[in-house]
C-alpha atoms as a PDB file:
ATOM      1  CA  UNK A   1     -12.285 -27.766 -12.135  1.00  0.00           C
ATOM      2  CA  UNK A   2      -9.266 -26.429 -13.590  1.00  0.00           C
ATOM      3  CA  UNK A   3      -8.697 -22.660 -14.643  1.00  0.00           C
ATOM      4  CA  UNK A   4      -6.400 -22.128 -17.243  1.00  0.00           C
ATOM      5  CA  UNK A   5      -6.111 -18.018 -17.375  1.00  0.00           C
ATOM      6  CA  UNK A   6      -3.014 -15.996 -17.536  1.00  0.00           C
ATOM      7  CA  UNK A   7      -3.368 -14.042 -15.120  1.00  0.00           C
ATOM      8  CA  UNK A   8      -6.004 -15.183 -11.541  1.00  0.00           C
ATOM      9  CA  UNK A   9      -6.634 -12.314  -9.157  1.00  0.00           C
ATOM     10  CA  UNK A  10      -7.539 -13.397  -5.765  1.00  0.00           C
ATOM     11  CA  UNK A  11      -8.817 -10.556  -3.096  1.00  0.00           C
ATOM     12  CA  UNK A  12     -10.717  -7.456  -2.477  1.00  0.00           C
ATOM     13  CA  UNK A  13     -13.496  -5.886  -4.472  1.00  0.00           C
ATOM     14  CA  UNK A  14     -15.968  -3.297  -3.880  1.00  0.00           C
ATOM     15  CA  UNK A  15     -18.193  -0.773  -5.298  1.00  0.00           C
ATOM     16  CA  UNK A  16     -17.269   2.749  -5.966  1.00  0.00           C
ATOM     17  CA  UNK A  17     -18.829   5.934  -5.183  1.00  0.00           C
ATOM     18  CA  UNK A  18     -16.935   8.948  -6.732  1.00  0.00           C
ATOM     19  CA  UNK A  19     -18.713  12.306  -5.932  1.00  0.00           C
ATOM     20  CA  UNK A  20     -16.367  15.398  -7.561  1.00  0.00           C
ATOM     21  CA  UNK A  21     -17.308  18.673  -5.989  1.00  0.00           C
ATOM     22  CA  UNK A  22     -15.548  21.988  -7.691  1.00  0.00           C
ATOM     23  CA  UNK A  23     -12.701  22.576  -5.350  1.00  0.00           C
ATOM     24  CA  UNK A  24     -11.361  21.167  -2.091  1.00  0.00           C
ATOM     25  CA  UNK A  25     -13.658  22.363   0.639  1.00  0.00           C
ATOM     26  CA  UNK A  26     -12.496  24.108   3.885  1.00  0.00           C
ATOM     27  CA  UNK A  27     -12.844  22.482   7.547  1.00  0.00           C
ATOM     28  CA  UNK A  28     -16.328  22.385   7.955  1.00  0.00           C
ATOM     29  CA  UNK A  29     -17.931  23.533   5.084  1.00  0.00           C
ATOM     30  CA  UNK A  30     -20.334  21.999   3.524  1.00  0.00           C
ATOM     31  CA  UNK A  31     -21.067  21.752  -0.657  1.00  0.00           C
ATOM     32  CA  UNK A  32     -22.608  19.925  -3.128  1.00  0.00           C
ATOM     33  CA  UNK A  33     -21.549  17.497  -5.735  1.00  0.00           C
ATOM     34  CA  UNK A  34     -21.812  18.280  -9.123  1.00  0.00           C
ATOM     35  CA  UNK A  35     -20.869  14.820 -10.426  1.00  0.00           C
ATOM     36  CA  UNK A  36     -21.380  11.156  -9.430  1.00  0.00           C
ATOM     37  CA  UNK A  37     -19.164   8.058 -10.759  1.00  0.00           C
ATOM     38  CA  UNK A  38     -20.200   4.471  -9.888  1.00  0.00           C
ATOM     39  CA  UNK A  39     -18.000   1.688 -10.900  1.00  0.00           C
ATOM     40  CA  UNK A  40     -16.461  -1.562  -9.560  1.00  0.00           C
ATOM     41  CA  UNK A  41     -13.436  -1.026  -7.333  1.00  0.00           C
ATOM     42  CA  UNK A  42     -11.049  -3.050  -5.360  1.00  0.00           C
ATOM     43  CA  UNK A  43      -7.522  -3.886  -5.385  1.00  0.00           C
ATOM     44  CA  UNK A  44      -8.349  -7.979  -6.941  1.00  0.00           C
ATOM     45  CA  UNK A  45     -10.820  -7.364  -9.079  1.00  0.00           C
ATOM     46  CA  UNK A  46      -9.287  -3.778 -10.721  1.00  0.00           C
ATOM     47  CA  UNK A  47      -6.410  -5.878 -11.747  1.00  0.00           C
ATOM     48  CA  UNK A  48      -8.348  -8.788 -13.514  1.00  0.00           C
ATOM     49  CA  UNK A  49      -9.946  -6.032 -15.572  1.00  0.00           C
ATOM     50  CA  UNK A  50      -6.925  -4.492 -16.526  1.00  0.00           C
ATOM     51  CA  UNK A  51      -5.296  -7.451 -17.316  1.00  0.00           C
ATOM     52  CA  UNK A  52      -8.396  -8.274 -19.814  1.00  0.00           C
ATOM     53  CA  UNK A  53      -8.452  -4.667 -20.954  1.00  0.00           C
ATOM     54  CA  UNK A  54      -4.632  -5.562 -21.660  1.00  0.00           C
ATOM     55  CA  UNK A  55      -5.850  -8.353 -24.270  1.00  0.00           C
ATOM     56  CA  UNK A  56      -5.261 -11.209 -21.597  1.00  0.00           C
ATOM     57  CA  UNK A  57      -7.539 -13.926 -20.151  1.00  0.00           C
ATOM     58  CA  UNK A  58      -8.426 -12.869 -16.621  1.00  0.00           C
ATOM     59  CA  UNK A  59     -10.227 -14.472 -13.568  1.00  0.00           C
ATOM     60  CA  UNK A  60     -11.309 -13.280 -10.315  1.00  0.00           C
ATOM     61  CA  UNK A  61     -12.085 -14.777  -7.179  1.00  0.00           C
ATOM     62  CA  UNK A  62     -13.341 -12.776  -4.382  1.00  0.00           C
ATOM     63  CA  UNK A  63     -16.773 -12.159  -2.582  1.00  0.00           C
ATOM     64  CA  UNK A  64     -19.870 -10.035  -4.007  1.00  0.00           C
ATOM     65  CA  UNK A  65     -22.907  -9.192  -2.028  1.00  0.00           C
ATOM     66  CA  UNK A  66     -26.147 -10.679  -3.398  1.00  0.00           C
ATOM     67  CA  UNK A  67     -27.350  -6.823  -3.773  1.00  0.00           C
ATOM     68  CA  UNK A  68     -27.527  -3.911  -6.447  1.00  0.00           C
ATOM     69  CA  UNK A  69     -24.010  -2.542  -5.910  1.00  0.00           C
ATOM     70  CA  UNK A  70     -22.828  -6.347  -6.263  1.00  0.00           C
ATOM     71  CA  UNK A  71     -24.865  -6.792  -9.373  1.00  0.00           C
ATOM     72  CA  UNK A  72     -23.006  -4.359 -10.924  1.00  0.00           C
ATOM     73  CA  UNK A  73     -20.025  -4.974 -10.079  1.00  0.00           C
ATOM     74  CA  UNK A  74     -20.827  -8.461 -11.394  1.00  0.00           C
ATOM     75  CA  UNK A  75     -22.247  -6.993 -14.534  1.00  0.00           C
ATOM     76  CA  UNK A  76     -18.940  -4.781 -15.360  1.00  0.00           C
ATOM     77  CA  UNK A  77     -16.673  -8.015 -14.781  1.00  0.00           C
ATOM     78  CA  UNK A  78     -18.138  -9.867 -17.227  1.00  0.00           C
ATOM     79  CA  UNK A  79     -18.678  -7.037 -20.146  1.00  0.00           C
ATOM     80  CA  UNK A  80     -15.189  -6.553 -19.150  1.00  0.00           C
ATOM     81  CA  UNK A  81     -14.551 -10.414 -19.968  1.00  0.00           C
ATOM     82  CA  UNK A  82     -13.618 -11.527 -16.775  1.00  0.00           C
ATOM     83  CA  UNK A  83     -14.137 -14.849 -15.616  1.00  0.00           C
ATOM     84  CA  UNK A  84     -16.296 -15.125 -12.352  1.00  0.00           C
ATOM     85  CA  UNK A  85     -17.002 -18.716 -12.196  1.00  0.00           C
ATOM     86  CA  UNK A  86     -15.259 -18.398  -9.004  1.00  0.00           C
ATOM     87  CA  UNK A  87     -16.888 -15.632  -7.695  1.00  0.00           C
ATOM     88  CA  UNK A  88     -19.080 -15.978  -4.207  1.00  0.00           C
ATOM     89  CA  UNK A  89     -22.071 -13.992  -3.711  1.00  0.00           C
ATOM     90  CA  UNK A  90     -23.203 -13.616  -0.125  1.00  0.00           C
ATOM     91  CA  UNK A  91     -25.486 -12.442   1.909  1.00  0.00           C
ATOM     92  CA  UNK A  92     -23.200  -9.375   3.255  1.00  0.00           C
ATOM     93  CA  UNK A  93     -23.190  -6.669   1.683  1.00  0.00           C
ATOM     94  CA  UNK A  94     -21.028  -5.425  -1.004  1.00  0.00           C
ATOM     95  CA  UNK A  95     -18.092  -3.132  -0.089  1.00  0.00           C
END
């Protein structure tokens, strides 16, 4: 199979956790966070969506778990119209 894209980003992906808390806390101390971000991550696969948020065909090959966080992940690729034919899903989990 061929893959005629502009741009093919081979590598790392994972799935991000972002908690924001309301200042830097002090060794020790403990806080909550006020504010949770989850979204795909990953040197390889950031790039393919950029490149297809850039108006450019994209493709990424790396390595998804077979689990919620790499459902996503899979899920934001594609809305983000990034080819994943190439994409493995495995039974470890997703960074």
């Amino acid at each position: 199979m061929k893959i005629c894209v502009d741009v093919l980003c081979i590598g790392a992906s994972s799935w991000d956790l972002v908690c924001s808390v309301p200042y830097h806390p002090r060794a020790d101390e403990k806080m909550l966070a006020n504010n949770l971000i989850m979204c795909g991550g990953g040197p390889a696969s950031n790039a393919a969506v950029a490149v297809s948020r850039l108006g450019l065909e994209s493709a990424f090959i790396g390595r998804l778990g077979r689990d919620v966080w790499g459902d996503m992940h899979l899920q934001e690729l594609q809305a983000n119209r990034v080819c994943t034919d190439f994409l493995l899903r495995t039974d470890s989990a997703t960074p």
